[in-house]
Protein backbone atom coordinates (compact mmCIF):
# COMPACT_ATOMS: atom_id res chain seq x y z
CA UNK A 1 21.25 -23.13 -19.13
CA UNK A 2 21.39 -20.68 -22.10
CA UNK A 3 23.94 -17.66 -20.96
CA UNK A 4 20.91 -15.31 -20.95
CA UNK A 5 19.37 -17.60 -18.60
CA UNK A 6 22.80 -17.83 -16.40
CA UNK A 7 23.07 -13.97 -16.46
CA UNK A 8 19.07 -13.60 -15.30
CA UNK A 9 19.27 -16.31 -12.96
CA UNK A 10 22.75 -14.40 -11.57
CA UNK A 11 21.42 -11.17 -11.35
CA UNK A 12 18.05 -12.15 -9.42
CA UNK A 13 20.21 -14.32 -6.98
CA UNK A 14 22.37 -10.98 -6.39
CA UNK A 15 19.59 -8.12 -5.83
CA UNK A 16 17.49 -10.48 -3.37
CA UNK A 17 20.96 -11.31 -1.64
CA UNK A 18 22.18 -7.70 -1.35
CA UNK A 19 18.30 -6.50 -0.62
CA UNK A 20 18.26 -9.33 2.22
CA UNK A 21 21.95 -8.89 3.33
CA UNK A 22 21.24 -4.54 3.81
CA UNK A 23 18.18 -5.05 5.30
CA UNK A 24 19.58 -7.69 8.37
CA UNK A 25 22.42 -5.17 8.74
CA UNK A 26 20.15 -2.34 9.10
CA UNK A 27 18.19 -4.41 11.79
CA UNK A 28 21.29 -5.35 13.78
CA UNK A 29 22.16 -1.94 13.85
CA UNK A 30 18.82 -0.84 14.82
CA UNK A 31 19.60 -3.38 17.13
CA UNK A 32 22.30 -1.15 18.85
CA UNK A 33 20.62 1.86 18.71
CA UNK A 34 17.82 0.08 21.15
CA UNK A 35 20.89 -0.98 23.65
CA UNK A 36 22.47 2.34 23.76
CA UNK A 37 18.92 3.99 24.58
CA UNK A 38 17.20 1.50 26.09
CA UNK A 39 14.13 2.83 24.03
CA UNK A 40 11.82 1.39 21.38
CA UNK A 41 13.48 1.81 18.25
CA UNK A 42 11.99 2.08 14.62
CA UNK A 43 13.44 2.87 11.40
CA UNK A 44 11.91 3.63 8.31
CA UNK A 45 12.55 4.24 4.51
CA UNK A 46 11.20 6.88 2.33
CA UNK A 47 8.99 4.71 -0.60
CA UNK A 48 10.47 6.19 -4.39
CA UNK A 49 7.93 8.20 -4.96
CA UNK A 50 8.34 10.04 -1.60
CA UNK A 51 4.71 8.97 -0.14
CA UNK A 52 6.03 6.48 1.83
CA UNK A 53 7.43 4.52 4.97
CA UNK A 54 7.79 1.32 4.48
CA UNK A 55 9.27 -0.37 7.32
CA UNK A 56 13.20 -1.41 7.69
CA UNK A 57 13.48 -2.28 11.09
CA UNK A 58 11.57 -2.31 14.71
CA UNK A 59 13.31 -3.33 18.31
CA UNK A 60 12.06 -3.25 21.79
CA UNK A 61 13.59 -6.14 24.77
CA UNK A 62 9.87 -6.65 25.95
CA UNK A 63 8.09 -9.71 24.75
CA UNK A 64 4.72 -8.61 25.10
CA UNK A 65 5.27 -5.52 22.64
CA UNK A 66 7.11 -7.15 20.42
CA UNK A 67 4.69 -9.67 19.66
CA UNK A 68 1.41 -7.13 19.60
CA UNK A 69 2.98 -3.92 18.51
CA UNK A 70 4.47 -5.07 15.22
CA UNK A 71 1.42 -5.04 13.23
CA UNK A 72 1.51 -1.70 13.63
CA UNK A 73 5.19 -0.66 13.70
CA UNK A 74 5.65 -3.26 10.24
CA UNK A 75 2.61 -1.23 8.56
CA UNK A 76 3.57 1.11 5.32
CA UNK A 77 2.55 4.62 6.91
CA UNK A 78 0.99 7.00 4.28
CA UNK A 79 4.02 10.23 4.89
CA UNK A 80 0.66 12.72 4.91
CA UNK A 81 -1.18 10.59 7.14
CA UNK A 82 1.15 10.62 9.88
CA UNK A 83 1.65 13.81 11.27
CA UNK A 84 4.92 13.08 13.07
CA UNK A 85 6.52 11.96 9.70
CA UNK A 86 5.13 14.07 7.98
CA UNK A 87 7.07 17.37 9.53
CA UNK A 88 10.57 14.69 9.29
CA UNK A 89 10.07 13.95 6.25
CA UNK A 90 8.84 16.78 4.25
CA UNK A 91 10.08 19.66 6.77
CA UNK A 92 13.10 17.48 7.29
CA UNK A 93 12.71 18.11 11.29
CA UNK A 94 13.84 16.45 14.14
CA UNK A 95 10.09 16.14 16.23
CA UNK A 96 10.07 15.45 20.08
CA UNK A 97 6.58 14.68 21.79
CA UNK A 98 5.92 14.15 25.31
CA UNK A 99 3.05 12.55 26.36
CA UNK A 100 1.79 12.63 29.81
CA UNK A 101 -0.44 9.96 31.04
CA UNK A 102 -3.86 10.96 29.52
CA UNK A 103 -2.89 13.66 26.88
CA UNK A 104 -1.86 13.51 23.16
CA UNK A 105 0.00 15.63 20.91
CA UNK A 106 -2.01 17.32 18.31
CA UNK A 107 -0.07 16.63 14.79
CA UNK A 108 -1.00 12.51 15.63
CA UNK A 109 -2.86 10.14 13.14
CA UNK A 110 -5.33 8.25 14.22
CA UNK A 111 -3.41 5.23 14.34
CA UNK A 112 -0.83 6.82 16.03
CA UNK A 113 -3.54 7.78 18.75
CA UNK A 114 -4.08 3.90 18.97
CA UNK A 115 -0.48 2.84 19.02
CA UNK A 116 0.14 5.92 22.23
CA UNK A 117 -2.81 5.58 24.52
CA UNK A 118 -2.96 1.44 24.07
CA UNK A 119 0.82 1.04 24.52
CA UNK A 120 1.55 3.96 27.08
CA UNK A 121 3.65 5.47 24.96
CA UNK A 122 5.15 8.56 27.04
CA UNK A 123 7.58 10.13 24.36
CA UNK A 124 8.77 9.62 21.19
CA UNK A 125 11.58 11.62 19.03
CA UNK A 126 11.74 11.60 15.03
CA UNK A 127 14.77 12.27 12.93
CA UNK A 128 14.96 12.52 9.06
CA UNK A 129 17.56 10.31 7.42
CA UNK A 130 19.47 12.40 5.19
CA UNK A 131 21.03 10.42 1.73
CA UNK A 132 24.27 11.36 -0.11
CA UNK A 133 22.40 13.86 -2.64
CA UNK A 134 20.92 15.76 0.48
CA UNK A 135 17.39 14.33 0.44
CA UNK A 136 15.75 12.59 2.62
CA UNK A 137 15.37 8.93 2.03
CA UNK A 138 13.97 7.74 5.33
CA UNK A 139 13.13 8.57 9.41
CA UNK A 140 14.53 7.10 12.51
CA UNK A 141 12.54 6.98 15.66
CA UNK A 142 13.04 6.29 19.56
CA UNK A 143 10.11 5.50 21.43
CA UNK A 144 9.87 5.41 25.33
CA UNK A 145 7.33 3.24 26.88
CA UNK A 146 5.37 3.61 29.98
CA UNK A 147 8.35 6.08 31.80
CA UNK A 148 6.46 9.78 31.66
CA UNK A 149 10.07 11.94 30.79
CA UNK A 150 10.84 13.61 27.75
CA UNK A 151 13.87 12.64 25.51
CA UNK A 152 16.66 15.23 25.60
CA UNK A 153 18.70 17.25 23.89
CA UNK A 154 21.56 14.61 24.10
CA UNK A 155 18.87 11.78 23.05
CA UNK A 156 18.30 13.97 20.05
CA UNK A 157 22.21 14.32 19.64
CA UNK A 158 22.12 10.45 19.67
CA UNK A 159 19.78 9.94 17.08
CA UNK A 160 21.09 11.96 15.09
CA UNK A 161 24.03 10.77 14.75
CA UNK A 162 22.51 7.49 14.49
CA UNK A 163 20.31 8.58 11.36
CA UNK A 164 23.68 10.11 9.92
CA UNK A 165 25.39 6.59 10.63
CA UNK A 166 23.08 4.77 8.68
CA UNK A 167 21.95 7.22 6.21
CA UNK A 168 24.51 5.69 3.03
CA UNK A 169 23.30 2.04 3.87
CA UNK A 170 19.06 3.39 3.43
CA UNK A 171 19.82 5.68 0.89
CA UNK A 172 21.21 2.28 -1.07
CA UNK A 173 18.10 0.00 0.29
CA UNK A 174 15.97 2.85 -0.91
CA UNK A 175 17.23 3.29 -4.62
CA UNK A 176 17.24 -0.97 -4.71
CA UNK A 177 13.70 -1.70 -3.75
CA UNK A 178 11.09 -1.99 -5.98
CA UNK A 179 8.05 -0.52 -4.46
């Protein structure tokens, strides 16, 4: 092997290693967020050209979501198709929905509007995920399924401080994906 070859060789085995390696870590910790809350838990990066979420991680205990809800919660949503991250990301707010049995919020997507009525989704709360040059480089979500109470302000605090947590280690995965 030619040292051109050694160095390319080297330097593919390193990115896909470190890519790989951030993204379990962000999953484990993703991971904890879920058994601190209890909730369904999703975390998202924002795609380098900002029109983006591809998906870094997605937790919930119950077998039956887990295997029918990830097509949905491992889908690339569009940032101005989704109205939720939409305001997060571009408004850089924290958004809190309740959602009584039978009602939806109004800023939803139509997949969204799937994902809520079909999975008896009952609240959710958004948070941006601030990087080191004060930008936003990705979204944190809870999700609470099938109990009808709002999240709080404490649940907010929590995620928060989650999405502050973790926002070095997306900020990295963001600037080291290729999209």
């Amino acid at each position: 092997m030619t040292v051109d070859a050694a160095r390319e060789w080297l330097l593919q085995k390193v990115a896909t290693t470190r890519e790989q390696r951030l993204s379990e870590l962000l999953r484990e910790l993703l991971e904890q967020l879920f058994l601190a809350t209890s909730e369904g838990a999703s975390l998202r990066r924002l795609s380098g050209d900002g029109l983006r979420l591809p998906p870094v991680a997605w937790y919930h205990p119950h077998q039956e979501l887990r295997d029918s809800v990830p097509r949905i919660m491992e889908a690339t949503a569009a940032v101005e198709d989704s109205g939720t991250w939409r305001s997060v990301v571009r408004e850089r707010q924290v958004i809190r929905y309740h959602v009584p049995s039978g009602r939806l919020p109004v800023d939803v997507s139509a997949v969204q509007s799937e994902v809520l009525t079909r999975y008896r989704v009952r609240a959710g709360i958004a948070a941006p995920v601030i990087g080191s040059a004060d930008e936003v480089v990705g979204g944190v979500a809870l999700i609470r399924f099938g109990v009808d109470a709002p999240f709080t302000d404490r649940d907010e605090e929590l995620l928060t401080t989650f999405a502050a947590e973790v926002s070095g280690l997306v900020d990295v995965l963001r600037r080291i994906v290729t999209d």
